[in-house]
Protein backbone atom coordinates (compact mmCIF):
# COMPACT_ATOMS: atom_id res chain seq x y z
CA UNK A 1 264.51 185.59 38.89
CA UNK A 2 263.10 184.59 35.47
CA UNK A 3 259.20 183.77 35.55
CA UNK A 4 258.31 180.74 34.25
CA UNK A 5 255.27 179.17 33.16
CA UNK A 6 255.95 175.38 33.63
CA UNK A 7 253.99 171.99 32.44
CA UNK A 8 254.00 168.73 34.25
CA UNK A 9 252.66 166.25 32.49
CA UNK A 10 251.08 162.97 34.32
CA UNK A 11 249.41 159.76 34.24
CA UNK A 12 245.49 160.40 32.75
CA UNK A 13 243.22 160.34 35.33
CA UNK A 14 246.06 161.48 38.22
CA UNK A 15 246.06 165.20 37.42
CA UNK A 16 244.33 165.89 40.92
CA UNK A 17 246.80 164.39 42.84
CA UNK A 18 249.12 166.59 41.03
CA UNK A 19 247.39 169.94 41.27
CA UNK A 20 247.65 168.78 45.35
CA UNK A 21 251.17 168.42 45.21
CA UNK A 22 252.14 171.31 42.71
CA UNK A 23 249.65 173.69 45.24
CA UNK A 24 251.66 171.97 48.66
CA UNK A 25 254.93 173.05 46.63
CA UNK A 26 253.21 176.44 46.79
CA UNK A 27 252.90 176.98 43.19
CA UNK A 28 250.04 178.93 41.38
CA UNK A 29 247.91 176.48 39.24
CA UNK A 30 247.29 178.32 35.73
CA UNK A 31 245.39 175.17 34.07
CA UNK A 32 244.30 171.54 34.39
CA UNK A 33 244.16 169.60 31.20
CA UNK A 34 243.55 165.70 30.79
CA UNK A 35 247.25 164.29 31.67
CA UNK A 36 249.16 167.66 32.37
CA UNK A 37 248.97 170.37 34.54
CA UNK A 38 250.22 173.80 34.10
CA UNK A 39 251.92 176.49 36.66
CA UNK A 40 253.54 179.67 37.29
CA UNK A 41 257.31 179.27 38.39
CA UNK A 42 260.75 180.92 38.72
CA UNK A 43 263.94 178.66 38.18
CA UNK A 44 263.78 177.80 41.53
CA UNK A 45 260.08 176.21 41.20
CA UNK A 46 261.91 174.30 38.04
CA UNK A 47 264.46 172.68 40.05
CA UNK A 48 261.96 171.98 42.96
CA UNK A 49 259.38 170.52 40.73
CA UNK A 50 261.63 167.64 39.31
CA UNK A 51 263.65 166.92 42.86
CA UNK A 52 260.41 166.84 45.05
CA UNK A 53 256.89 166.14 42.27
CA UNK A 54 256.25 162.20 43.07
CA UNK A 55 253.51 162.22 40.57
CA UNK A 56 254.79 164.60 37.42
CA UNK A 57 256.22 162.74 34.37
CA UNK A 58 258.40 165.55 33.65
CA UNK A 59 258.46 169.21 33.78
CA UNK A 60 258.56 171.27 30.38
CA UNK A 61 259.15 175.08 30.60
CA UNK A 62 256.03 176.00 28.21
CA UNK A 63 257.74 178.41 25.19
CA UNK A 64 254.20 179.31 23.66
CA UNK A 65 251.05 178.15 21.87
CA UNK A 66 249.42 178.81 19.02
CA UNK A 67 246.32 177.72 16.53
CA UNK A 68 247.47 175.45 13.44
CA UNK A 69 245.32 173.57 11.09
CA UNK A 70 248.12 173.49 8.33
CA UNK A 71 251.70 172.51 8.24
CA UNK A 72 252.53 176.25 6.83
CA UNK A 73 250.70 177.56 9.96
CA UNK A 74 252.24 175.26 12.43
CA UNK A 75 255.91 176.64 10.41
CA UNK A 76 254.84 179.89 11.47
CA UNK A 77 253.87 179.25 14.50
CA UNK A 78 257.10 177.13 15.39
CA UNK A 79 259.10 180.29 14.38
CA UNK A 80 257.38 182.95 15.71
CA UNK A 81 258.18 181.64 19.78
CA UNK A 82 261.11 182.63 20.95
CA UNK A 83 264.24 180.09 20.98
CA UNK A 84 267.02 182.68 21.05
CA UNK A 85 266.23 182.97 24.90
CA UNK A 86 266.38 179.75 25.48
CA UNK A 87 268.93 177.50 23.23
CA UNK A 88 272.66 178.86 22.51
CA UNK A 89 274.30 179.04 19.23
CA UNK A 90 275.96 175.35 20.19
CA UNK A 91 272.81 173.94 21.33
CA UNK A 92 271.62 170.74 20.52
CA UNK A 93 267.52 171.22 19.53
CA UNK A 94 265.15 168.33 18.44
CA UNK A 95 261.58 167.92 18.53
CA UNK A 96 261.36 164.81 21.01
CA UNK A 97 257.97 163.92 21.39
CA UNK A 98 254.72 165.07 19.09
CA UNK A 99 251.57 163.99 20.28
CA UNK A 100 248.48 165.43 18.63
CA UNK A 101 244.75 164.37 19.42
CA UNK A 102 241.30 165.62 17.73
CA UNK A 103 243.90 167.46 15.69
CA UNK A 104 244.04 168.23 11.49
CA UNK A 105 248.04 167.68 11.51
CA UNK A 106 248.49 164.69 13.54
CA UNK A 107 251.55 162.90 12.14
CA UNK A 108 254.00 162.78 14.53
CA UNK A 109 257.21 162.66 12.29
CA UNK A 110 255.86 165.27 9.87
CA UNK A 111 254.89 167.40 13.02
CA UNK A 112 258.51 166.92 14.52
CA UNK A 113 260.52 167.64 11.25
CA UNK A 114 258.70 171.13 10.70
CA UNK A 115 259.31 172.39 13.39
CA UNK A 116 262.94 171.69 13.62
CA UNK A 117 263.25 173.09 10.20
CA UNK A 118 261.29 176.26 11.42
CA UNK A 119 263.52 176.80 14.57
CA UNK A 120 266.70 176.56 12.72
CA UNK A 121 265.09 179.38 10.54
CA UNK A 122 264.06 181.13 14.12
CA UNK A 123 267.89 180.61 15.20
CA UNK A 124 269.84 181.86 11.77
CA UNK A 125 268.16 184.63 11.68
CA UNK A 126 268.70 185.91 15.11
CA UNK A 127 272.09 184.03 15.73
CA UNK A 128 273.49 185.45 11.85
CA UNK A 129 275.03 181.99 10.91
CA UNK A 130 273.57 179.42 8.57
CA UNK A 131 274.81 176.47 10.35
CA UNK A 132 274.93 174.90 13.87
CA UNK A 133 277.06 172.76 15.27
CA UNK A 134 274.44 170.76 17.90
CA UNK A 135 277.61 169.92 19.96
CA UNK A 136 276.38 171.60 24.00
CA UNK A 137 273.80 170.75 25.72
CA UNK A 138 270.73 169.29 24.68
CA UNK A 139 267.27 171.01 24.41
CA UNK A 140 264.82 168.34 23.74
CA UNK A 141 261.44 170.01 23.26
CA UNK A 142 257.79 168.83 23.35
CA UNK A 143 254.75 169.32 21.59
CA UNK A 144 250.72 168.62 22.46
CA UNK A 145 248.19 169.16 19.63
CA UNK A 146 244.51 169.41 21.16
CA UNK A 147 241.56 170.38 18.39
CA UNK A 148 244.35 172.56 16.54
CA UNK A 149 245.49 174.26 19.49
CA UNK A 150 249.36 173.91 19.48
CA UNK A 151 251.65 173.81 23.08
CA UNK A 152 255.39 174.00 22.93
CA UNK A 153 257.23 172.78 25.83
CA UNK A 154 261.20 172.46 26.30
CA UNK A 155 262.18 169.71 28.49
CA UNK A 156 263.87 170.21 31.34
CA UNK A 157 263.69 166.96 33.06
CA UNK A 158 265.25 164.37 30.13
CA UNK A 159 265.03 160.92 31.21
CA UNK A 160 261.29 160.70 32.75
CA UNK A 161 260.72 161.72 36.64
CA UNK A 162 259.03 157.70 37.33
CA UNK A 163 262.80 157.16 36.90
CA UNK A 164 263.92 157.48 40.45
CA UNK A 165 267.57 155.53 40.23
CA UNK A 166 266.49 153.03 42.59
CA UNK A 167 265.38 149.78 40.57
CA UNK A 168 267.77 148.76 38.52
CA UNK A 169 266.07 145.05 38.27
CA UNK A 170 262.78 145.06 37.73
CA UNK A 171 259.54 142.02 37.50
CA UNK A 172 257.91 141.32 34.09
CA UNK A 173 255.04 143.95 34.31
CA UNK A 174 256.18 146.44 36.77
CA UNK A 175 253.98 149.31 37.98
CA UNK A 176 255.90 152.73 37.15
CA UNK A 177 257.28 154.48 40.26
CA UNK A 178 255.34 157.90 39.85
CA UNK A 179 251.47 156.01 39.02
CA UNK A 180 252.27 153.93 42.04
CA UNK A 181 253.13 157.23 44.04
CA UNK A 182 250.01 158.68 42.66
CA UNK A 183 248.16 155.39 43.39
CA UNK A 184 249.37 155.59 47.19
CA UNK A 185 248.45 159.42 47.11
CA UNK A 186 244.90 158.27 46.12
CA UNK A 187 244.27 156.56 49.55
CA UNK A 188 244.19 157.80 53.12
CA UNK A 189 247.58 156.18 54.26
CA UNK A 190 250.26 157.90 55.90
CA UNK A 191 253.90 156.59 57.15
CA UNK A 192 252.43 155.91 60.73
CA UNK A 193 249.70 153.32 58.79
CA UNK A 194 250.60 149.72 58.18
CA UNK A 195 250.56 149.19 54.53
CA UNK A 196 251.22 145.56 53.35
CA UNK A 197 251.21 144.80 49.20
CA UNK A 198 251.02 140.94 48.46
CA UNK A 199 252.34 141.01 45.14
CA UNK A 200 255.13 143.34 45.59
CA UNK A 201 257.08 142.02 42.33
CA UNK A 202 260.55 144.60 42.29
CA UNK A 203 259.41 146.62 45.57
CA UNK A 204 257.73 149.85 44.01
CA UNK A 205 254.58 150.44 46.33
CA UNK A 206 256.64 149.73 49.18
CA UNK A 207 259.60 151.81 48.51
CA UNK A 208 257.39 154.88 47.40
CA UNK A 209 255.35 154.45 50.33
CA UNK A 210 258.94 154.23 52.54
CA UNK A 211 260.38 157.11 50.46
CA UNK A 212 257.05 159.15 51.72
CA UNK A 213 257.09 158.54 55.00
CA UNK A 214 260.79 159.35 55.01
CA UNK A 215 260.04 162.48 53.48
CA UNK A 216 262.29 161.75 50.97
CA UNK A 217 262.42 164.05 47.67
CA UNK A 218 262.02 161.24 44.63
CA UNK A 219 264.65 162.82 42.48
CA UNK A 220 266.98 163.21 45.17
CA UNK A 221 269.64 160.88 43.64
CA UNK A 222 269.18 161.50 39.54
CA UNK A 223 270.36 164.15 37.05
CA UNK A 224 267.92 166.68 34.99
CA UNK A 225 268.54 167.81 31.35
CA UNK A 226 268.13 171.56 33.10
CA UNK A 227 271.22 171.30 35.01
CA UNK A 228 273.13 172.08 31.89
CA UNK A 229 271.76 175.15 31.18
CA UNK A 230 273.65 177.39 33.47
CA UNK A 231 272.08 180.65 31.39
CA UNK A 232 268.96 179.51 32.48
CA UNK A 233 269.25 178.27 35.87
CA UNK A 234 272.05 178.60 37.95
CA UNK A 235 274.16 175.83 39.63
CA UNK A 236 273.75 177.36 42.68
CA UNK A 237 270.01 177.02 42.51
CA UNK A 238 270.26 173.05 41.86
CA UNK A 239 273.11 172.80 45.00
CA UNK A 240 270.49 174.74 47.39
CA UNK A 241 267.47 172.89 46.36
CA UNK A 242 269.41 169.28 46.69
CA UNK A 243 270.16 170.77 50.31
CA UNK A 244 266.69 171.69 51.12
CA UNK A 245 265.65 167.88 49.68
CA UNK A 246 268.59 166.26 51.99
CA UNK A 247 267.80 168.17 55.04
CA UNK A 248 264.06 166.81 54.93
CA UNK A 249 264.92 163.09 55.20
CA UNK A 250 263.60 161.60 58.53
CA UNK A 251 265.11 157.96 58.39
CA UNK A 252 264.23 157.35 62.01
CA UNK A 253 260.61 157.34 61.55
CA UNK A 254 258.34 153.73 62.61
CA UNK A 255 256.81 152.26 60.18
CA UNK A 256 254.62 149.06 59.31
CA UNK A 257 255.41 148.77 55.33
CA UNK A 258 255.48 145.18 54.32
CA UNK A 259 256.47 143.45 50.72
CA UNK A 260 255.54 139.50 50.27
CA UNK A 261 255.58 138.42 46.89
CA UNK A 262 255.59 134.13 46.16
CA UNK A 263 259.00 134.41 44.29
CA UNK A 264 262.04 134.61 46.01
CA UNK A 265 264.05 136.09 43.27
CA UNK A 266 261.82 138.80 43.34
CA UNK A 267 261.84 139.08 46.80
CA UNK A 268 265.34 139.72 46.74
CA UNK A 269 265.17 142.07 44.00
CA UNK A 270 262.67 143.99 45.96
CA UNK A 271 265.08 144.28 49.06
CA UNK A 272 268.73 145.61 46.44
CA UNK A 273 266.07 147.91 45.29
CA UNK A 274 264.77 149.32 48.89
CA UNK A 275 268.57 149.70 49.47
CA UNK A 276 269.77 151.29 46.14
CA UNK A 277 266.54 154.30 47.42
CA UNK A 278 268.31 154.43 51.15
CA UNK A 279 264.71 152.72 52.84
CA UNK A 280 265.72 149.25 52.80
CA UNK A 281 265.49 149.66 56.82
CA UNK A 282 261.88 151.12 56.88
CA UNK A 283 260.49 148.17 54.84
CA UNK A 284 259.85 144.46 55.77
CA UNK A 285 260.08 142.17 52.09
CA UNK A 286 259.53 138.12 52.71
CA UNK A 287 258.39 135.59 50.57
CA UNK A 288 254.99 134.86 51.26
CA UNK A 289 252.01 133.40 49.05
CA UNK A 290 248.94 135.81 49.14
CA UNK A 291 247.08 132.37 50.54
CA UNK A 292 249.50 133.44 53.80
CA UNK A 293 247.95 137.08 54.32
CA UNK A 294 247.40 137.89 57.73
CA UNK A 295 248.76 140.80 60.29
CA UNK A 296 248.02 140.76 63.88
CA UNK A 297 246.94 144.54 63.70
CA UNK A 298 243.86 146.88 62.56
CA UNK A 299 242.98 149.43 60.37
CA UNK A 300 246.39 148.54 57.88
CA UNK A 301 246.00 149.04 54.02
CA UNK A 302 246.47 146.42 51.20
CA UNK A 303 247.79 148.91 48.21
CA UNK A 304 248.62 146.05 45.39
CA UNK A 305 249.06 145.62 41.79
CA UNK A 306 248.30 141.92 41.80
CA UNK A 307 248.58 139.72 38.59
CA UNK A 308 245.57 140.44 36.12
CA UNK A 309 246.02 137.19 33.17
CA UNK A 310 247.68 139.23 30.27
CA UNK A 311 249.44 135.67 29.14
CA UNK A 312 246.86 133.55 28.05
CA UNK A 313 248.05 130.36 29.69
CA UNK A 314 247.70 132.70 33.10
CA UNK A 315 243.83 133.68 32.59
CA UNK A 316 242.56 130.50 33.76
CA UNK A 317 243.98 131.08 36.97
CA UNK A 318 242.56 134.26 37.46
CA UNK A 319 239.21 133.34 39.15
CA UNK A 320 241.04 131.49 42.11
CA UNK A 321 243.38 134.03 43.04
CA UNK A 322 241.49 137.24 43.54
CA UNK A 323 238.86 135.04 45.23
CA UNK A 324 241.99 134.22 48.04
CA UNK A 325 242.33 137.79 47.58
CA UNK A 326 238.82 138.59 48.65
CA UNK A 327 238.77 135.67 51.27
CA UNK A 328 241.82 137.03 52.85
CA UNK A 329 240.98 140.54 52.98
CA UNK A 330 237.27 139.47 54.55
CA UNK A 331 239.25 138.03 57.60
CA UNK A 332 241.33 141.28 58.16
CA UNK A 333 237.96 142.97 59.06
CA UNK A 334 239.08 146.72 59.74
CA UNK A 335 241.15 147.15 56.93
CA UNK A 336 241.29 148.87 53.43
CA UNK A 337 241.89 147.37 49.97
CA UNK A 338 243.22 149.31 46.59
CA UNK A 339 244.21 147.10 43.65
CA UNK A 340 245.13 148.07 39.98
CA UNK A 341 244.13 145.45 37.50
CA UNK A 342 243.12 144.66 34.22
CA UNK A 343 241.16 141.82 35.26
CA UNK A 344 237.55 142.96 34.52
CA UNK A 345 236.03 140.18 37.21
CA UNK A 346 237.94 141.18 39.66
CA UNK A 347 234.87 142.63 42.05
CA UNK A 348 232.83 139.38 41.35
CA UNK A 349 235.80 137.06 42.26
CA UNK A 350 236.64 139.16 45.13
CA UNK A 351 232.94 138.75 46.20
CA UNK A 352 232.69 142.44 47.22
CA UNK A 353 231.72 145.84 45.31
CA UNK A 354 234.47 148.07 45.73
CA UNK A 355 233.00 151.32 46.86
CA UNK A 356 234.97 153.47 44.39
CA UNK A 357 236.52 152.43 40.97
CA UNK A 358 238.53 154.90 39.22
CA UNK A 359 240.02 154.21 35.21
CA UNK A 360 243.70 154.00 34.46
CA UNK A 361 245.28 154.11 31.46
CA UNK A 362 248.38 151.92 32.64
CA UNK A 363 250.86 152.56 29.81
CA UNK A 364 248.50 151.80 27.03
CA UNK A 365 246.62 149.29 29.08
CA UNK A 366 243.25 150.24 30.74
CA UNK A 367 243.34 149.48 34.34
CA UNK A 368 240.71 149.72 37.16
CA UNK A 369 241.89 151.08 40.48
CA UNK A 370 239.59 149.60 42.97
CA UNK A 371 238.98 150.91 46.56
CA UNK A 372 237.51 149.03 49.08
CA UNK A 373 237.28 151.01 52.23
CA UNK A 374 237.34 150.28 55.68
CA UNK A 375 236.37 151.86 58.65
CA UNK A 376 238.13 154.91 60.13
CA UNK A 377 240.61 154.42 63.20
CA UNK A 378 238.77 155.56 66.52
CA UNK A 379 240.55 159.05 66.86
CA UNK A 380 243.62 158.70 69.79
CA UNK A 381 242.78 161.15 73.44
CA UNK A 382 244.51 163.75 73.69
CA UNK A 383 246.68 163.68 76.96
C-alpha cells in the first residue's frame, strides 16, 4: 500500500469538526491550517475520505511544497515534485485552482500557466517525448500560496464533496450540503433528538441530519476523479469501500426530523430531494409558516438557515420575522436554537443573547452561526 499524505480542504472556521471526523476515520492528523486539514493515508484512506468525510470539500493527495517569492522559483519548484508517479504519458494535467494569500506571486492565471508549463518540462524529460496527447484521465491539481510557502495538491475528488447527488432542485440561496453537515456537527444533536428547521428551503439540514442518523456515507451515490486512476488506486479498493459504506446504512432507525418551509413548491422540492438521498421516510417536510412553530415535545433542536434581507426590498421585513423567531422559540422552553445569518440584528430582534456566536464565511458572505442553548435532557435510569 502506497502512503499518502492527503489534504481536505473545508469551510473556514469548520476545520475542528473535520480534524473530529478525519481522527473517527482513524487517520493521523499531520497539520491544521485555516480551511484545510492535512493527514497521513494509504489509497484506502483516499477512497474512504471522499465516500464517508461529511465536512471535507475535497481531498487532494499533497505532491510537495516548496518556498517561492518569484515566478522562476515557483518554475523550479513546480518541476522539481514528482509527476511521473502520478500522471501517465496520456494524462490530462491542468492547474485547476490557484489561490495565494499574504503571498509575493498572487495572480492566479499567471500562477496556473507556470506551472503547467513547468510540469510538461517535468514530464518530457522523464517520459522522452515532446508532446502529449491529454486524451486519459484527468489530473486536475491544486495549489495554496501562504506568505510564499507553496502546497501542491492533485485532486482526487473532481466535482466538490458538498455535491452529494441528491438535490437536483434547489431554493434561491441554498446552504451547501457539507457547511450544513458541519453546522449540524457543531451542536449536540443526534438521530434519536427531534430536530425541526423552519425555513427548510430545498431540504439540506434535514436530509444531512437524516443521512446521519442513517449512518449513511455522503458520497455513497457519486463518482470521484480518483476512480480513474487504476495505477494509483485499485478498483478493487473503491468496490470494498462502497461495500463497507452500504453495509452501514440503518434505514430503520426513529427519528423526529421535521422540514416546514411557507412555500409549497419548496416544500415539495424538499421531499424529491429526501427521496433522490434514500431518507425521504426518516423526514417529516409540510408547509408551515414559522408563525406556526410548535412541537408537543422537549429538549428538540431548531438548526435553521432562515432568510437574512440580502434583496433590498426584503430588509424591511427583517425585524418582524426573527422577532416570531425569538417569540416562538421562548414558548418551546427546553429547547435549543442554531441559526446561520447575515442579519447582524438578529440577537436584538430575537430578544435573547445567544450564548455562543461563531463567524462563517458562507461562500463569500460573512455569516454568524448563533447558538442558543437549552438545558440538558435529565439522563434516562438504567434498568
Amino acid at each position: 500500500m502506497r502512503r499518502f499524505e492527503l489534504i481536505a480542504p473545508c469551510h473556514f472556521g469548520m476545520e475542528s469538526v473535520l480534524k473530529r471526523e478525519i481522527t473517527d476515520l482513524g487517520y493521523d492528523i499531520t497539520d491544521v491550517a485555516d480551511g484545510r486539514v492535512t493527514f497521513f493515508g494509504d489509497e484506502e484512506a483516499l477512497c474512504r475520505a471522499n465516500i464517508f468525510l461529511r465536512t471535507a470539500e475535497r481531498i487532494l493527495i499533497k505532491i510537495g511544497s516548496f518556498h517561492a517569492e518569484t515566478f522562476e522559483e515557483l518554475f523550479q519548484g513546480t518541476k522539481s515534485l514528482p509527476w511521473e508517479d502520478y500522471i501517465p504519458k496520456d494524462g490530462k494535467f491542468w492547474v485547476a485552482k490557484a489561490a495565494s494569500v499574504k503571498s509575493k506571486l498572487f495572480s492566479p492565471s499567471d500562477i496556473q500557466s507556470i506551472m503547467k508549463k513547468a510540469m510538461v518540462d517535468r514530464l518530457k524529460s522523464q517520459y522522452e517525448i515532446s508532446w502529449f496527447p491529454e486524451d486519459g484521465a484527468s489530473f486536475p491539481v491544486r495549489v495554496f500560496l501562504m506568505k510564499d510557502e507553496v502546497t501542491v495538491g492533485l485532486d482526487s475528488t473532481g466535482e466538490s464533496l458538498h455535491k452529494r447527488g441528491y438535490r437536483k432542485l434547489t431554493a434561491k440561496a441554498p446552504i451547501a450540503e457539507n457547511l450544513a453537515a458541519s453546522l449540524i456537527m457543531l451542536t449536540p444533536w443526534n438521530g434519536g433528538r427531534i430536530l425541526v428547521d423552519p425555513f427548510c428551503g430545498s431540504g439540506t439540514f434535514p436530509i444531512e441530519a437524516a443521512m446521519m442518523a442513517a449512518n449513511m456515507a455522503p458520497g455513497r451515490n457519486r463518482s470521484f476523479t480518483a476512480e480513474e486512476w487504476p495505477h494509483i488506486v485499485g478498483k478493487k479498493i473503491w468496490y470494498d469501500t462502497c461495500d463497507e459504506a452500504e453495509e452501514m446504512v440503518d434505514l430503520s432507525v426513529e427519528t423526529d426530523i421535521q422540514g416546514y418551509d411557507i412555500d409549497e413548491d419548496m416544500v415539495k422540492i424538499a421531499r424529491e430531494n429526501a427521496r433522490m438521498a434514500g431518507v425521504d421516510k426518516l423526514i417529516h417536510f409540510q408547509r408551515r409558516g414559522v408563525e406556526d412553530l410548535h412541537h408537543p415535545k422537549k429538549y428538540g433542536f431548531i438548526i435553521t438557515n432562515p432568510p437574512y434581507g440580502e434583496r433590498l426590498q426584503d430588509k424591511s421585513q427583517m425585524p418582524a420575522l426573527y422577532r416570531t423567531i425569538g417569540e416562538r422559540f421562548r414558548e418551546l422552553d427546553s429547547w435549543s436554537m442554531y441559526l446561520i445569518t447575515a442579519y447582524e440584528q438578529a440577537e436584538k430582534d430575537i430578544g435573547r443573547k445567544a450564548d455562543k456566536n461563531r463567524k462563517i464565511y458562507n461562500g463569500m458572505m460573512k455569516t454568524y452561526y448563533y447558538q442558543f442553548l437549552g438545558p440538558k435532557p435529565p439522563k434516562r435510569r438504567e434498568i
